[in-house]
Every structure is written in C-alpha cells, then in structure tokens.
C-alpha atoms as a PDB file:
ATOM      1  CA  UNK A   1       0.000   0.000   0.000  1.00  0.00           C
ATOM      2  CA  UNK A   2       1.274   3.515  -0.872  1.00  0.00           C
ATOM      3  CA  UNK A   3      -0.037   6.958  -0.542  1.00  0.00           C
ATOM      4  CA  UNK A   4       0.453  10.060  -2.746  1.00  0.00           C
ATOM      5  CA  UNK A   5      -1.436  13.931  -3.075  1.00  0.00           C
ATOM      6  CA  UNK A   6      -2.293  15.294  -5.661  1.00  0.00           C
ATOM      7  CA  UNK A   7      -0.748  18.920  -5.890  1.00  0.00           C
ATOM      8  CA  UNK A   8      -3.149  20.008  -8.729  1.00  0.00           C
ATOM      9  CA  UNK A   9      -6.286  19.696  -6.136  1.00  0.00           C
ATOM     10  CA  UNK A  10      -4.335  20.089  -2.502  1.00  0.00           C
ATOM     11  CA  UNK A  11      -5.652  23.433  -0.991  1.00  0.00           C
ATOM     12  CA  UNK A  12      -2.857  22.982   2.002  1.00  0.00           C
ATOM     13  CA  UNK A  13      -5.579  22.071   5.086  1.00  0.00           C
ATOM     14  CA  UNK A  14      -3.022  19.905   6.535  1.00  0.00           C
ATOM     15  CA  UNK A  15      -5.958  17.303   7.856  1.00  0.00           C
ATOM     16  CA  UNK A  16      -3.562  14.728   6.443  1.00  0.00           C
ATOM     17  CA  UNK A  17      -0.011  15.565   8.454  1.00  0.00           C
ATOM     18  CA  UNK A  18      -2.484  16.478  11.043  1.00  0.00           C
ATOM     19  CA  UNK A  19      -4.057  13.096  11.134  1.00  0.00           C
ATOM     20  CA  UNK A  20      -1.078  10.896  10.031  1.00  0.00           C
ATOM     21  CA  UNK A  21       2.272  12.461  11.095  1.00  0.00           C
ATOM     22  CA  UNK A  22       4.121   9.708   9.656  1.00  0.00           C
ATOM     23  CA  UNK A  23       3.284   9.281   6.530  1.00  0.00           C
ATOM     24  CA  UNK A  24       2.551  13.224   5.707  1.00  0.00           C
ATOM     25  CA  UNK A  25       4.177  16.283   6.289  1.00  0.00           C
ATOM     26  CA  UNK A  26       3.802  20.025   5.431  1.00  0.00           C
ATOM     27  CA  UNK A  27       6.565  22.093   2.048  1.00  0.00           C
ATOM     28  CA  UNK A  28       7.237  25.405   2.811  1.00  0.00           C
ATOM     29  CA  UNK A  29       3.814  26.633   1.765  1.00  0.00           C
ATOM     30  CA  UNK A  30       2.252  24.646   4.277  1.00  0.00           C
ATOM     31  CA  UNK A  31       1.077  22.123   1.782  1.00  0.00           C
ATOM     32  CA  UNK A  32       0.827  18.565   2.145  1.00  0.00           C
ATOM     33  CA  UNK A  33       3.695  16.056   1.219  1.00  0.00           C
ATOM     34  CA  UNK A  34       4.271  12.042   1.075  1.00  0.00           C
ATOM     35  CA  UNK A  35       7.385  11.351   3.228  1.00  0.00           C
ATOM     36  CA  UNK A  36       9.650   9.335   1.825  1.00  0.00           C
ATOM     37  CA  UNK A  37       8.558   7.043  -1.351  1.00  0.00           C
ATOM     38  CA  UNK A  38       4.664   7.033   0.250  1.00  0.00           C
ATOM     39  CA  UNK A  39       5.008   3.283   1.261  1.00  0.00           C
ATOM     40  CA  UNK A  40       2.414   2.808   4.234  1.00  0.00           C
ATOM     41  CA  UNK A  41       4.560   0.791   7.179  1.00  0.00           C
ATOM     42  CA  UNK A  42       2.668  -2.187   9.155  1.00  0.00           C
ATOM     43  CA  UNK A  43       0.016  -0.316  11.593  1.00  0.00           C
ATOM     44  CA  UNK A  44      -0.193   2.666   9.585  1.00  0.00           C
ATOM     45  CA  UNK A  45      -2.912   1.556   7.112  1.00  0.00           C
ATOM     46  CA  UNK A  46      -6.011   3.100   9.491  1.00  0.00           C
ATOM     47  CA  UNK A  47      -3.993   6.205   9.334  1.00  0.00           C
ATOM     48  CA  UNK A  48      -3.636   6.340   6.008  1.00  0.00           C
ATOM     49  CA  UNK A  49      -6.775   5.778   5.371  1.00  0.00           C
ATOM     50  CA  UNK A  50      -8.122   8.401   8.030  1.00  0.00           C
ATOM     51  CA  UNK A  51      -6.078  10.799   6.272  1.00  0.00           C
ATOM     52  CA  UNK A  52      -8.003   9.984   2.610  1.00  0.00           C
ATOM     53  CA  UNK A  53     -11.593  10.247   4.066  1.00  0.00           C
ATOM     54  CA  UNK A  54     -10.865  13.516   5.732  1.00  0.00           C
ATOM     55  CA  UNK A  55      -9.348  15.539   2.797  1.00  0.00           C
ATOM     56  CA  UNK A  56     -11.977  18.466   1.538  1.00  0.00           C
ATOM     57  CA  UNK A  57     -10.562  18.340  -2.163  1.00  0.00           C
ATOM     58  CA  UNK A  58      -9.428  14.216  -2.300  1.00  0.00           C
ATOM     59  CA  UNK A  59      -6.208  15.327  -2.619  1.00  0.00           C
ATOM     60  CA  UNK A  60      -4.658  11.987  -0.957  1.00  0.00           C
ATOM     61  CA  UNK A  61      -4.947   8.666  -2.482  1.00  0.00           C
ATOM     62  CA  UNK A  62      -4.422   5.245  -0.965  1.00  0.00           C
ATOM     63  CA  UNK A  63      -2.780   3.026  -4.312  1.00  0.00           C
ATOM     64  CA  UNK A  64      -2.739  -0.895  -3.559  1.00  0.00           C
ATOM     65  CA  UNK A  65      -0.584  -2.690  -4.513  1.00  0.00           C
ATOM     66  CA  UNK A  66      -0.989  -6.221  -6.168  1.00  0.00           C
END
C-alpha cells in the first residue's frame, strides 16, 4: 500500500499531516507532502486511510498494490 497527493487539487488544510504524522508532512507553503517514497509501514494503514476520508478536495490517495 502507498499513498500520494495530488498537488493540482491540494488546498494545504493539513488534515492529512495532522491526522497521520508519519506518513505526511507540510513544504514550505504549508502544503501537504508524502514522506519518503509514500510506502504505508505495518500499523499505519487506518492512518492512512483516516487521512483519505478527511481531505476536503481528495487530494490523498491510498494506491494498492498487487
């Protein structure tokens, strides 16, 4: 499972670094980023998820991975 944001639709709310700190974090701008190469760790898949239902412009994307 990875994650990713789209920058083309992120408005910079931060609900995802908010609501998973260690998979997201904040540029410069205050806009959200994918840490590291967006590979969700063991225990981190609620968080991830969390993070996808709670962003306004569905921004962040949960990808699975066959």
């Amino acid at each position: 499972m990875r994650v990713r944001i789209d920058p083309e639709r992120c408005q910079g709310h931060g609900r995802c670094y908010d609501l998973a700190p260690g998979l997201f974090g904040e540029d410069d701008e205050g806009y959200g980023q994918v840490l590291g190469d967006g590979a969700v760790p063991p225990g981190e898949e609620q968080a991830a998820r969390l993070a996808v239902s709670n962003c306004p412009e569905r921004a962040v994307a949960v990808l699975q991975e066959v």
